[in-house]
PDB file of N, CA and C in Angstrom:
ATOM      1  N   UNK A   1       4.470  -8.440 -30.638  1.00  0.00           N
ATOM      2  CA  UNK A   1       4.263  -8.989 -29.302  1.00  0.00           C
ATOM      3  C   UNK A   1       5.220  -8.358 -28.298  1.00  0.00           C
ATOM      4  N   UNK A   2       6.127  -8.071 -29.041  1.00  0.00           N
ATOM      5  CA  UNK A   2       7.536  -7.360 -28.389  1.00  0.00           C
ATOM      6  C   UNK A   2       6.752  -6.100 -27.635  1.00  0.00           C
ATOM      7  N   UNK A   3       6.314  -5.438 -28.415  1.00  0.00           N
ATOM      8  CA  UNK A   3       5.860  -3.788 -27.910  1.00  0.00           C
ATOM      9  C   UNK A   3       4.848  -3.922 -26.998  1.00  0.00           C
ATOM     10  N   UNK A   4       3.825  -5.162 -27.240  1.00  0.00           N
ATOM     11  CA  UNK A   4       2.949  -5.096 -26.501  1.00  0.00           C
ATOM     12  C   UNK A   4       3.515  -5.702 -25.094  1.00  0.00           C
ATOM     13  N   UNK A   5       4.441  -6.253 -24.661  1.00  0.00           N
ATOM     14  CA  UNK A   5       5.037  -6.414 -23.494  1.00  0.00           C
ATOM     15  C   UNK A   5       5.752  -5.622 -22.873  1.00  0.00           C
ATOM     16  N   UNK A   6       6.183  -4.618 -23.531  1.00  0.00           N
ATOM     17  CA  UNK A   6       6.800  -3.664 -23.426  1.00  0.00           C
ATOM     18  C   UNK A   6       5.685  -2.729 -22.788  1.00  0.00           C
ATOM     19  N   UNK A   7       5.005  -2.251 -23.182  1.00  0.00           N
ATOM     20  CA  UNK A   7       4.174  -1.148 -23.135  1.00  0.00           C
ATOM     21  C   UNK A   7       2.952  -1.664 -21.176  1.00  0.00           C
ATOM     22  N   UNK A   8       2.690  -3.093 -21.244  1.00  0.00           N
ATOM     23  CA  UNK A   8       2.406  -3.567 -20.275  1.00  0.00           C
ATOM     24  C   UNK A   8       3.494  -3.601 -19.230  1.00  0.00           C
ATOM     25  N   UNK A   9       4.953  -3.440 -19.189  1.00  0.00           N
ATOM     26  CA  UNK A   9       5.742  -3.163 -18.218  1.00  0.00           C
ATOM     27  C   UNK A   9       5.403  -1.820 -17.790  1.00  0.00           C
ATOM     28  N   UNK A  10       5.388  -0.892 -18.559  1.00  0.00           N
ATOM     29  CA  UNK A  10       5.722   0.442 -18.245  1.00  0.00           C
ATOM     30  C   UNK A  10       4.333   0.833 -17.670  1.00  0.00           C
ATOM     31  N   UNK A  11       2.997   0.529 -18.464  1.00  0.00           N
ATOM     32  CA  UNK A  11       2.377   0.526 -17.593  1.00  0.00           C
ATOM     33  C   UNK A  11       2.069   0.232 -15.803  1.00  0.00           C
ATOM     34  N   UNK A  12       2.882  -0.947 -15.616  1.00  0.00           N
ATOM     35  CA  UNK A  12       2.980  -1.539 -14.950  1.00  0.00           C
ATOM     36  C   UNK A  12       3.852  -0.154 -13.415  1.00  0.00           C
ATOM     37  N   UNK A  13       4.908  -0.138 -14.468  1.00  0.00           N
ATOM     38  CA  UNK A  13       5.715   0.671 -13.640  1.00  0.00           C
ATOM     39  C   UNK A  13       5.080   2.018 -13.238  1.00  0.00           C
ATOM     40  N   UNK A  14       4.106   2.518 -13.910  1.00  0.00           N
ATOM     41  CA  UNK A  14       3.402   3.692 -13.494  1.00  0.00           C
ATOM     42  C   UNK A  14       2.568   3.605 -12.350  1.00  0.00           C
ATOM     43  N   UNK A  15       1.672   1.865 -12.533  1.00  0.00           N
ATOM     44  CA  UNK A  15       0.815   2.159 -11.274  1.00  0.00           C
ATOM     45  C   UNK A  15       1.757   1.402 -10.183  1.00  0.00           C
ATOM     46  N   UNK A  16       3.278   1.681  -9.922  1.00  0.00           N
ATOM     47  CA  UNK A  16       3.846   1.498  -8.348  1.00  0.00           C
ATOM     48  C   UNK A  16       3.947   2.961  -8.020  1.00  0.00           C
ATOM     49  N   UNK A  17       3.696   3.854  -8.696  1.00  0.00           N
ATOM     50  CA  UNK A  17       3.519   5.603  -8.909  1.00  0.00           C
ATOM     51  C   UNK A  17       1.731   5.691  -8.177  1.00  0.00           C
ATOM     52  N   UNK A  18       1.145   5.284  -9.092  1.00  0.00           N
ATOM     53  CA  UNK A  18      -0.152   5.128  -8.390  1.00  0.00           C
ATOM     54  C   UNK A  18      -0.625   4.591  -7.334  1.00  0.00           C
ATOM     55  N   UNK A  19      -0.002   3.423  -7.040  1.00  0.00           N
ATOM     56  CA  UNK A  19      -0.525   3.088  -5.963  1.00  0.00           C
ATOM     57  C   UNK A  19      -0.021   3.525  -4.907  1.00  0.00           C
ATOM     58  N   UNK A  20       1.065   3.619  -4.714  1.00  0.00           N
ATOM     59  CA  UNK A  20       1.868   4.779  -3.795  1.00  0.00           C
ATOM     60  C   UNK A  20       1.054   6.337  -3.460  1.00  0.00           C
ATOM     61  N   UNK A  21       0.236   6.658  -4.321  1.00  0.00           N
ATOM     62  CA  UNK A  21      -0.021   7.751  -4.406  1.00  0.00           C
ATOM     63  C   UNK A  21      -1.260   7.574  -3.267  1.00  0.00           C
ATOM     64  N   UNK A  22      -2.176   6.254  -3.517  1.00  0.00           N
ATOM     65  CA  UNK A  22      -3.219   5.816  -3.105  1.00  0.00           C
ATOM     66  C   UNK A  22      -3.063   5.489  -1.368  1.00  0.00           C
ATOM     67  N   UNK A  23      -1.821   4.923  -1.079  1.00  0.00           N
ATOM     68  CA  UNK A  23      -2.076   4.707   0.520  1.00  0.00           C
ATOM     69  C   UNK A  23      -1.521   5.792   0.833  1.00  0.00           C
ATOM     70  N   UNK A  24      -0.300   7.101   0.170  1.00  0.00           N
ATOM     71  CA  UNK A  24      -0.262   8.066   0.642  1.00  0.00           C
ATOM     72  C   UNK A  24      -1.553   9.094   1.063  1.00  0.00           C
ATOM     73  N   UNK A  25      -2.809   9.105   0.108  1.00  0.00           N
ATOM     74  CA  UNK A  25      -3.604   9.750   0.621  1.00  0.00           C
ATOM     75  C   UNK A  25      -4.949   8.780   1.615  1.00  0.00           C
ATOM     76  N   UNK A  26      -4.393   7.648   1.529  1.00  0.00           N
ATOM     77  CA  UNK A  26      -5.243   7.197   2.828  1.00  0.00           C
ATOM     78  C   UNK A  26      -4.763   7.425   3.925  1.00  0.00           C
ATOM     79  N   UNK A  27      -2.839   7.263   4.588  1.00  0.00           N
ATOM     80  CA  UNK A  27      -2.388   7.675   5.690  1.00  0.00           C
ATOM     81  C   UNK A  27      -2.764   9.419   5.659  1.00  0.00           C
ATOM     82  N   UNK A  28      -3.022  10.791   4.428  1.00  0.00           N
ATOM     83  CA  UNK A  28      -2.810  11.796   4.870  1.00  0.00           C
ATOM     84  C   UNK A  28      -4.805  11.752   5.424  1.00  0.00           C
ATOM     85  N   UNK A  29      -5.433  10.943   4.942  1.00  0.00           N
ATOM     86  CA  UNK A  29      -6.649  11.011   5.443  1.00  0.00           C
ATOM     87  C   UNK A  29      -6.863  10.579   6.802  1.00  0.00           C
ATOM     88  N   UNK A  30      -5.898   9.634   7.323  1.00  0.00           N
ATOM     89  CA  UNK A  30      -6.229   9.101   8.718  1.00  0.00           C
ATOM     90  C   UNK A  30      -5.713  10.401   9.176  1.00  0.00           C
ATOM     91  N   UNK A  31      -4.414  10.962   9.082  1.00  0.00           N
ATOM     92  CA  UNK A  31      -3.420  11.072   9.874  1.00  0.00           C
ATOM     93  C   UNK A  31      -3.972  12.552  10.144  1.00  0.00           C
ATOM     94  N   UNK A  32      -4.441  13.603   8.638  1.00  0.00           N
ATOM     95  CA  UNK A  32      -4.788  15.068   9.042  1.00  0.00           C
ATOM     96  C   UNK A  32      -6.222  15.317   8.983  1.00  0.00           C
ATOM     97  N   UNK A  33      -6.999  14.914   8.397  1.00  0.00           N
ATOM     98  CA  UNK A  33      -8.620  15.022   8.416  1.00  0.00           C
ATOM     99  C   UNK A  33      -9.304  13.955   9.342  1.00  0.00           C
ATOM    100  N   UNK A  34      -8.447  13.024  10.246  1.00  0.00           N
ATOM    101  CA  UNK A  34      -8.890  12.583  11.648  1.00  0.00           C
ATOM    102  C   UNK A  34     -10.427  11.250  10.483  1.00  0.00           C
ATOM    103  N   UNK A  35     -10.287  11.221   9.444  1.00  0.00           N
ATOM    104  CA  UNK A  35     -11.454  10.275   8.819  1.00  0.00           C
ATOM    105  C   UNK A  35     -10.630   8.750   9.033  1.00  0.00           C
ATOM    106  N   UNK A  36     -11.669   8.748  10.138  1.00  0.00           N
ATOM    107  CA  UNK A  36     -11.758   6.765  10.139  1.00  0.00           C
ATOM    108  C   UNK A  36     -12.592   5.829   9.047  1.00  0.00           C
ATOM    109  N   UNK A  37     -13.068   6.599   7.956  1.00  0.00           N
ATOM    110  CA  UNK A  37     -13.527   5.415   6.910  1.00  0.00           C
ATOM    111  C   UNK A  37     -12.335   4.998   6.456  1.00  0.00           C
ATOM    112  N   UNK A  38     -12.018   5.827   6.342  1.00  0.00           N
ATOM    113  CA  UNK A  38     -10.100   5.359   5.426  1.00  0.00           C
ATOM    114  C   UNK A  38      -9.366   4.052   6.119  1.00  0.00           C
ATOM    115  N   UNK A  39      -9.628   4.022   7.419  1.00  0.00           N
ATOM    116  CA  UNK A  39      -9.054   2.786   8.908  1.00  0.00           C
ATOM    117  C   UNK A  39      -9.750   1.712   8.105  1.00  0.00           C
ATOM    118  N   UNK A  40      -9.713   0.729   6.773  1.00  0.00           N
ATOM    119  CA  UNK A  40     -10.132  -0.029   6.701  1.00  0.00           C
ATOM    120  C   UNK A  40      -8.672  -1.030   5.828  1.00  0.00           C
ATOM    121  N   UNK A  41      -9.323  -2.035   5.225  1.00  0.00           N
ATOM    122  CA  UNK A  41      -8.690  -3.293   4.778  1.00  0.00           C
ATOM    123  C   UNK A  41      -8.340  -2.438   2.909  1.00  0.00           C
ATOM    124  N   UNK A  42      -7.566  -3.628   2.417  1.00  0.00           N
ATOM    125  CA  UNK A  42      -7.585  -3.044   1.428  1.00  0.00           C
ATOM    126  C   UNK A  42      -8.038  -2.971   0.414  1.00  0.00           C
ATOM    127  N   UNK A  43      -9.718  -3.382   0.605  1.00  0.00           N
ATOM    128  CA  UNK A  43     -10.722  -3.723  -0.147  1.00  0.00           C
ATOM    129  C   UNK A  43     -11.961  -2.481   0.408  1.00  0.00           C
ATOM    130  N   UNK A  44     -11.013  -1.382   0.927  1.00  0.00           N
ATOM    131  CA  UNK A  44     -11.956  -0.221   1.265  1.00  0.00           C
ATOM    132  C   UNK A  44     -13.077  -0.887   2.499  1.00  0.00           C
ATOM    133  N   UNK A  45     -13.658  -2.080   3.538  1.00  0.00           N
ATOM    134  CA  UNK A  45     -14.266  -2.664   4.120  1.00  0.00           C
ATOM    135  C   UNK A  45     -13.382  -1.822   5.532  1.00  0.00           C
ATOM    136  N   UNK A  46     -14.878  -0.789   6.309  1.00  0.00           N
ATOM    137  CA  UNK A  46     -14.151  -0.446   7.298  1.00  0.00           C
ATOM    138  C   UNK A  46     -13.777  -1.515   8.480  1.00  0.00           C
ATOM    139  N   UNK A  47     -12.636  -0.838   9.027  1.00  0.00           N
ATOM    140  CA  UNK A  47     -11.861  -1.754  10.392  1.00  0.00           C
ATOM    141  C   UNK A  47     -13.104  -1.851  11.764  1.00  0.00           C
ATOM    142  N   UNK A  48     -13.649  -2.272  12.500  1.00  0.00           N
ATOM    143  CA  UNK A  48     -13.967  -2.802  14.094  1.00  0.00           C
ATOM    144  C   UNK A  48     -13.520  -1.552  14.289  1.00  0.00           C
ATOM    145  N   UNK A  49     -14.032  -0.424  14.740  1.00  0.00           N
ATOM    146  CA  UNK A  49     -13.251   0.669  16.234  1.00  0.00           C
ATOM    147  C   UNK A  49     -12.212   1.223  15.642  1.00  0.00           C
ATOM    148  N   UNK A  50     -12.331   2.017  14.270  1.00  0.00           N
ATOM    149  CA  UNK A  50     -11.699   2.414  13.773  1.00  0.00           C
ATOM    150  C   UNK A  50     -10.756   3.431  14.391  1.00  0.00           C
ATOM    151  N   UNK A  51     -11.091   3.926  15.158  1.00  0.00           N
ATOM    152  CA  UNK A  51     -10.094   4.498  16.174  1.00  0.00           C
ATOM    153  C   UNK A  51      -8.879   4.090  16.862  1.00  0.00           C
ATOM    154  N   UNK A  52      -8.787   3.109  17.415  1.00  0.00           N
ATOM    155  CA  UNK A  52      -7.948   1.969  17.464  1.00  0.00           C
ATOM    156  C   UNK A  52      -6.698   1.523  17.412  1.00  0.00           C
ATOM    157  N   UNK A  53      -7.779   1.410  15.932  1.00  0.00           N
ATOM    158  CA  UNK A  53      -6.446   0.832  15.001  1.00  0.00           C
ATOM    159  C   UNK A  53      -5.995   1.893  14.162  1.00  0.00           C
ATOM    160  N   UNK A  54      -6.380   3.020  13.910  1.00  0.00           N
ATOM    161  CA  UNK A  54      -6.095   3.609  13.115  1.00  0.00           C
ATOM    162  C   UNK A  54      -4.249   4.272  12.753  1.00  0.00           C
ATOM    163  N   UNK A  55      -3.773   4.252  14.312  1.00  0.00           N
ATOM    164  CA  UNK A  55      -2.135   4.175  14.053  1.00  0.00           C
ATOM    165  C   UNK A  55      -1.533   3.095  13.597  1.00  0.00           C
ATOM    166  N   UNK A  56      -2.770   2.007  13.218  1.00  0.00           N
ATOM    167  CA  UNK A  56      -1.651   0.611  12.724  1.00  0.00           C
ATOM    168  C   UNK A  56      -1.814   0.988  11.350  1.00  0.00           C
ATOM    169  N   UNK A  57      -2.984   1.035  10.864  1.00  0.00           N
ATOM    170  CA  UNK A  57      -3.302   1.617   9.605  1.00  0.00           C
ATOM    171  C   UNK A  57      -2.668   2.665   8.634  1.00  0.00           C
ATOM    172  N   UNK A  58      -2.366   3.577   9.712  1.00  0.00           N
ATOM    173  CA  UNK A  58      -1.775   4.555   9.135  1.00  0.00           C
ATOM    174  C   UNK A  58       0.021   3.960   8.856  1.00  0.00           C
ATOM    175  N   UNK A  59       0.133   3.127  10.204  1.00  0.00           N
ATOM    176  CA  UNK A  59       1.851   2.985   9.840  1.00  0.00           C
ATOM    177  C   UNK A  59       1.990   2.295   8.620  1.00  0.00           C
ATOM    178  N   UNK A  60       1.314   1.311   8.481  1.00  0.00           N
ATOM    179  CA  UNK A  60       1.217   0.510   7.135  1.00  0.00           C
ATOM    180  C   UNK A  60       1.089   1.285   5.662  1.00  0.00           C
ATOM    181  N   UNK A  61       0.166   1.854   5.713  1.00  0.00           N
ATOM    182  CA  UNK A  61       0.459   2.575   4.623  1.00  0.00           C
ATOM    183  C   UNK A  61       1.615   3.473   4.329  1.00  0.00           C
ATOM    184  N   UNK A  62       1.957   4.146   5.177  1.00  0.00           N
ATOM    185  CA  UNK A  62       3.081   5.117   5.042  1.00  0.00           C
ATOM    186  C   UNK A  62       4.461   3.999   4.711  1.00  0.00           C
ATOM    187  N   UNK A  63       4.670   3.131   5.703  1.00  0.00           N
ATOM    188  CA  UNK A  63       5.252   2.218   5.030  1.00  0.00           C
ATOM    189  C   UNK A  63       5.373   1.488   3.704  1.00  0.00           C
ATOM    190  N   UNK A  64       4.197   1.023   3.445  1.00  0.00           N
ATOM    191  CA  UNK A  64       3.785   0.486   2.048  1.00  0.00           C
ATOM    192  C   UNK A  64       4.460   1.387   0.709  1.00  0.00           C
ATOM    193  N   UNK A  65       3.714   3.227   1.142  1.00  0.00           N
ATOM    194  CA  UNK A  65       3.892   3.540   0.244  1.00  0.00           C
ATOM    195  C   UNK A  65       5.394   4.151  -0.320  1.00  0.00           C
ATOM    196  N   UNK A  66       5.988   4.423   1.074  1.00  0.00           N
ATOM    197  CA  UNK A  66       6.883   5.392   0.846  1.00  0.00           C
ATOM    198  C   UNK A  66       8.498   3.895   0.309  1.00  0.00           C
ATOM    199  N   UNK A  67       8.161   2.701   0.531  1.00  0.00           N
ATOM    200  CA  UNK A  67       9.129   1.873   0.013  1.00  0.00           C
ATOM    201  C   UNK A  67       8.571   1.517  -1.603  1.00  0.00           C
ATOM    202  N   UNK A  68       7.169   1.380  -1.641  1.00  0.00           N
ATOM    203  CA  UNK A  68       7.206   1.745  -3.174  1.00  0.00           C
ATOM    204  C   UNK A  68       7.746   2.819  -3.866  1.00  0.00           C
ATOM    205  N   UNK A  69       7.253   4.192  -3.696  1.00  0.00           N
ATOM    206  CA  UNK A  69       7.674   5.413  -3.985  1.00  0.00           C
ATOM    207  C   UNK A  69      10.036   5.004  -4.214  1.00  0.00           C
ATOM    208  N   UNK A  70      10.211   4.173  -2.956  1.00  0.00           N
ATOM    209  CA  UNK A  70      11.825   4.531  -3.294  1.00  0.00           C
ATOM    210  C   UNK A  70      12.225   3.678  -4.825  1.00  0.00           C
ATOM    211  N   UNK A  71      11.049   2.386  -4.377  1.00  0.00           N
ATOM    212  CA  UNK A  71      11.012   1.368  -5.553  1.00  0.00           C
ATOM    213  C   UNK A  71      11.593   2.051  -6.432  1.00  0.00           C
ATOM    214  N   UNK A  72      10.045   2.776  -6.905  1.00  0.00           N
ATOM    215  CA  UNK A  72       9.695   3.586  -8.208  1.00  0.00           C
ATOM    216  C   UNK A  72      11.020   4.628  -8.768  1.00  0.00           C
ATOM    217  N   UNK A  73      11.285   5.257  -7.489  1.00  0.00           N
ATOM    218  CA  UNK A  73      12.518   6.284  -7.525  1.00  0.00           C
ATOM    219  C   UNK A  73      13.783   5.730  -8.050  1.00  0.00           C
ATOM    220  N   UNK A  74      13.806   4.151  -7.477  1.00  0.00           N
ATOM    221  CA  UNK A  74      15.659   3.706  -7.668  1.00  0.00           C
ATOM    222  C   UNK A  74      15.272   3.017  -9.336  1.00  0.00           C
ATOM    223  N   UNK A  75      14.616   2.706  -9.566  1.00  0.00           N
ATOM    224  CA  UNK A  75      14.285   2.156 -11.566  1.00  0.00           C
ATOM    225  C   UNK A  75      14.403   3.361 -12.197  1.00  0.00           C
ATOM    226  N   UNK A  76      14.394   4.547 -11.879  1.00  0.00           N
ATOM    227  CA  UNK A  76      14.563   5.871 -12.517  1.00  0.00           C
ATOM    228  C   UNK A  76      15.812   6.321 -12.127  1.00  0.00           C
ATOM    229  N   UNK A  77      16.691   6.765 -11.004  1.00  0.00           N
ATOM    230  CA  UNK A  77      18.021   6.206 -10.597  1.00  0.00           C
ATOM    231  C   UNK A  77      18.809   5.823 -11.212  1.00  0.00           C
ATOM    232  N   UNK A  78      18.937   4.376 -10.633  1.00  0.00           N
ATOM    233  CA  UNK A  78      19.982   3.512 -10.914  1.00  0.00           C
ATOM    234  C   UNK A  78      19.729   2.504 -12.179  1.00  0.00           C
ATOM    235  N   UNK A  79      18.250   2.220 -12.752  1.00  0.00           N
ATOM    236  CA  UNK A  79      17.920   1.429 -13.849  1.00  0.00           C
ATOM    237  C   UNK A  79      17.841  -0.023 -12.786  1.00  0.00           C
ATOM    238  N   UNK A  80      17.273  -0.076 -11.789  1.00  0.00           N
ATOM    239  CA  UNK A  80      16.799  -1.270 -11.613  1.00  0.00           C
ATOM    240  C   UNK A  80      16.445  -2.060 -12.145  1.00  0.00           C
ATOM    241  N   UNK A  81      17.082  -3.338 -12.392  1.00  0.00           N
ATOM    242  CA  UNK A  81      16.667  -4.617 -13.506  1.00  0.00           C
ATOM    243  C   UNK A  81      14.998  -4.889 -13.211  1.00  0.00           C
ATOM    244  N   UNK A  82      14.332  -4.600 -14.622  1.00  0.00           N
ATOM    245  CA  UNK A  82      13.050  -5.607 -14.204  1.00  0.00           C
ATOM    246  C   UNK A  82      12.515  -6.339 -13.095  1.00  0.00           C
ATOM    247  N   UNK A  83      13.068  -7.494 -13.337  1.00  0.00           N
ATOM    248  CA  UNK A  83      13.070  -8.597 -12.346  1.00  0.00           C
ATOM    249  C   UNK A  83      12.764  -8.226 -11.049  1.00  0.00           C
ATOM    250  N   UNK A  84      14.107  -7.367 -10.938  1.00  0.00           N
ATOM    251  CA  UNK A  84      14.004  -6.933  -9.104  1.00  0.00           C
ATOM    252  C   UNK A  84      13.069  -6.122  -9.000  1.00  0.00           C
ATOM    253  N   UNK A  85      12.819  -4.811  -9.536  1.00  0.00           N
ATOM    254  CA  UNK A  85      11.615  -4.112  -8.928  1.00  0.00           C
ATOM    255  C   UNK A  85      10.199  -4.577  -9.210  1.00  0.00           C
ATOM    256  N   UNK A  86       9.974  -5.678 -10.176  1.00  0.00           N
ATOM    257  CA  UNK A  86       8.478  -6.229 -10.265  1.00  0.00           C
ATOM    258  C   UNK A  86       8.648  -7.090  -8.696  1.00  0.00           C
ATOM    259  N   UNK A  87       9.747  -7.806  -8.554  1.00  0.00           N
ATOM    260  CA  UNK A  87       9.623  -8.598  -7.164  1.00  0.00           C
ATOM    261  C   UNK A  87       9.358  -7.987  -5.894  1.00  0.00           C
ATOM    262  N   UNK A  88      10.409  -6.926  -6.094  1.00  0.00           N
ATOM    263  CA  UNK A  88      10.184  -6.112  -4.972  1.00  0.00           C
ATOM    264  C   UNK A  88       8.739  -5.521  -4.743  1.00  0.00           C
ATOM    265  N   UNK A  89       8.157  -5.058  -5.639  1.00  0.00           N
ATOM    266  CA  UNK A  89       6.892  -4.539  -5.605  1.00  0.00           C
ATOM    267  C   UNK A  89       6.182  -5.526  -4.970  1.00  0.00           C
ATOM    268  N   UNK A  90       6.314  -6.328  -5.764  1.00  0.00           N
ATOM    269  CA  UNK A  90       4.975  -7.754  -5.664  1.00  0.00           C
ATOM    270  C   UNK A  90       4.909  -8.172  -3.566  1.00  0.00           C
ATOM    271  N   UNK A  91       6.378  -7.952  -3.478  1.00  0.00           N
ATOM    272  CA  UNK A  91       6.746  -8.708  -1.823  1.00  0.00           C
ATOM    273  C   UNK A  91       6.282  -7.552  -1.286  1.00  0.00           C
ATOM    274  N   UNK A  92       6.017  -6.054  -1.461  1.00  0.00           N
ATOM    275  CA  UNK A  92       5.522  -5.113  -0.697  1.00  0.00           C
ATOM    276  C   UNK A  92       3.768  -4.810  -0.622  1.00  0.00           C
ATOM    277  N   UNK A  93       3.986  -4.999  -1.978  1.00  0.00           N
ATOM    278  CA  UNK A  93       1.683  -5.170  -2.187  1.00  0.00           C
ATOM    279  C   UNK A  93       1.423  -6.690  -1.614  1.00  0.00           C
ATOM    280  N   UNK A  94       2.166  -7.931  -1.395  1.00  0.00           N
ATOM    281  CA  UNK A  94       1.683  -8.998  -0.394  1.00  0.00           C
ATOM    282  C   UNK A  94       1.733  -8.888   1.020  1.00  0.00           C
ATOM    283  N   UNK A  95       2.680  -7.987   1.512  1.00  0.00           N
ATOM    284  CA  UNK A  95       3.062  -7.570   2.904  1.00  0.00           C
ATOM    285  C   UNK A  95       2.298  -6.617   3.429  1.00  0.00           C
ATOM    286  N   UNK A  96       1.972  -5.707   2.325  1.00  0.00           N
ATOM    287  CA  UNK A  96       0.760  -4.445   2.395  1.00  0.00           C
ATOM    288  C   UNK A  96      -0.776  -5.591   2.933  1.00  0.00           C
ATOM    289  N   UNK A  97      -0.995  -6.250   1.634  1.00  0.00           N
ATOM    290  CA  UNK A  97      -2.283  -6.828   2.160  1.00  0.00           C
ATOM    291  C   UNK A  97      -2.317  -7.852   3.244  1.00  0.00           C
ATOM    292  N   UNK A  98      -1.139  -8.925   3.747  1.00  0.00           N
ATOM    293  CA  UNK A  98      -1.591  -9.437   4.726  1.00  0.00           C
ATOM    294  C   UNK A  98      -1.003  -8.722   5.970  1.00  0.00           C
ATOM    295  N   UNK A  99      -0.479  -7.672   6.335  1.00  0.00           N
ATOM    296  CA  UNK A  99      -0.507  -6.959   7.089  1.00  0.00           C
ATOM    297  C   UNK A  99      -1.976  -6.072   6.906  1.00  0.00           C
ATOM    298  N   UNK A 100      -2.533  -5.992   6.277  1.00  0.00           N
ATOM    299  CA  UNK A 100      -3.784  -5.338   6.510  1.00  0.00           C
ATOM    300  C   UNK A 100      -5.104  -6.424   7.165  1.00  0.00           C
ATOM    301  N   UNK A 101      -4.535  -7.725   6.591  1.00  0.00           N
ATOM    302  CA  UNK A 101      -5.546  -8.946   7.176  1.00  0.00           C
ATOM    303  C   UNK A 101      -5.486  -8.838   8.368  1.00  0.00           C
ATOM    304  N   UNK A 102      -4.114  -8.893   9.334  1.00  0.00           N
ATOM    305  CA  UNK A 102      -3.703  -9.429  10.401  1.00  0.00           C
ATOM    306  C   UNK A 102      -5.059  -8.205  11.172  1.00  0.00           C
ATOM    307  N   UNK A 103      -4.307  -7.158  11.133  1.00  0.00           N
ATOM    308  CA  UNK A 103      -5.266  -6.044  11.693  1.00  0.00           C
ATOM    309  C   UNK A 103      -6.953  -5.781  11.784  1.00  0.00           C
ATOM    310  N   UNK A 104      -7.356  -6.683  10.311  1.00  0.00           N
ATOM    311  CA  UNK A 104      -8.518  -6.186  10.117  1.00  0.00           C
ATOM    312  C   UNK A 104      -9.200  -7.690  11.196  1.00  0.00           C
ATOM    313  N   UNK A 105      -8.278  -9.010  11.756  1.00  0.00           N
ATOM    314  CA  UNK A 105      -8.220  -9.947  12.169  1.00  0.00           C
ATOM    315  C   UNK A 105      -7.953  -9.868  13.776  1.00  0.00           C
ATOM    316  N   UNK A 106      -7.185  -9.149  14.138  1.00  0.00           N
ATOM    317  CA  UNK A 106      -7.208  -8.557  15.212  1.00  0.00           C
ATOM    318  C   UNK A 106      -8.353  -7.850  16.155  1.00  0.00           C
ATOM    319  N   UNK A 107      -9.262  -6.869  15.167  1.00  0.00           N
ATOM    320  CA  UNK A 107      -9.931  -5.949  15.398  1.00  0.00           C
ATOM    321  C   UNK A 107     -11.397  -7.094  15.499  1.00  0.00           C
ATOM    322  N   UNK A 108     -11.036  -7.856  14.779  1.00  0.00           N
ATOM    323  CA  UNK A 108     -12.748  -8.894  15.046  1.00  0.00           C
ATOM    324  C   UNK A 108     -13.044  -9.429  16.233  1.00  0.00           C
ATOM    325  N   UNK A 109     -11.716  -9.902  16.530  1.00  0.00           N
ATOM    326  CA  UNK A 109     -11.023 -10.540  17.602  1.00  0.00           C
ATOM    327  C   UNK A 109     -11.338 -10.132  19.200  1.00  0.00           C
ATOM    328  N   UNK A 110     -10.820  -8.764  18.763  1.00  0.00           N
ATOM    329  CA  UNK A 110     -10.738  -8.266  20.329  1.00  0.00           C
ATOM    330  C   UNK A 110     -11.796  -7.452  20.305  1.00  0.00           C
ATOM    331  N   UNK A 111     -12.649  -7.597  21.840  1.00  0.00           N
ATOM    332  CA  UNK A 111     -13.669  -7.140  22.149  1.00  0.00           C
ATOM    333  C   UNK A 111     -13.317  -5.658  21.864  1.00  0.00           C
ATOM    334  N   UNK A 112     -14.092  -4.620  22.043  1.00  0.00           N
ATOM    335  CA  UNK A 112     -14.667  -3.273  21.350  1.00  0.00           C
ATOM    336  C   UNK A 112     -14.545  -2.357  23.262  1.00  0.00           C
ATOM    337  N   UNK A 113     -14.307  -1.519  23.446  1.00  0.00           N
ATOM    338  CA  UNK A 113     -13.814  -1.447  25.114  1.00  0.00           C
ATOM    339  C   UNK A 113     -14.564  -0.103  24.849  1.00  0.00           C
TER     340      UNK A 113
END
């Protein structure tokens, strides 16, 4: 049972590698190939006027990812205790998604100009 908890951490720890990887290439999709499908929630559902919003979108992710990415970096580092980098993660993928609500909440909101 030991290994198998074991082996589900590390997994674990790979996809803050992955998912990092994932809003990095959604901000390099807003930001250099100008694609507004990417301007959506984080259930892939495009944004209202994707144009827009698309600098909120983009800040968020770059944010999101690049404090995971240090996550990921300081457990390889310094040996970040468990504890803290599953928390830390967890408080950045909840901040990721309801910062993506607020926006995708915003955009319903306000008329289309």
């Amino acid at each position: 049972m030991e290994t198998l908890i074991l082996w589900l951490a590390r997994l674990m720890f790979l996809g803050i590698f992955l998912m990092a990887g994932g809003m990095f290439y959604r901000a390099w999709c807003i930001a250099v190939r100008k694609d507004m499908r990417h301007v959506a929630d984080w259930r892939g559902r495009r944004v209202a006027n994707g144009e827009r919003w698309a600098a909120s979108v983009l800040s968020i992710n770059l944010i999101a990812a690049g404090v995971l990415l240090a996550i990921g970096l300081s457990v390889l580092v310094t040996g970040l205790a468990f504890t803290v980098w599953t928390g830390l993660s967890a408080l950045v993928l909840w901040t990721y998604y309801f910062m993506l609500r607020i926006v995708v909440a915003r955009a319903e909101h306000i008329p289309k100009s």
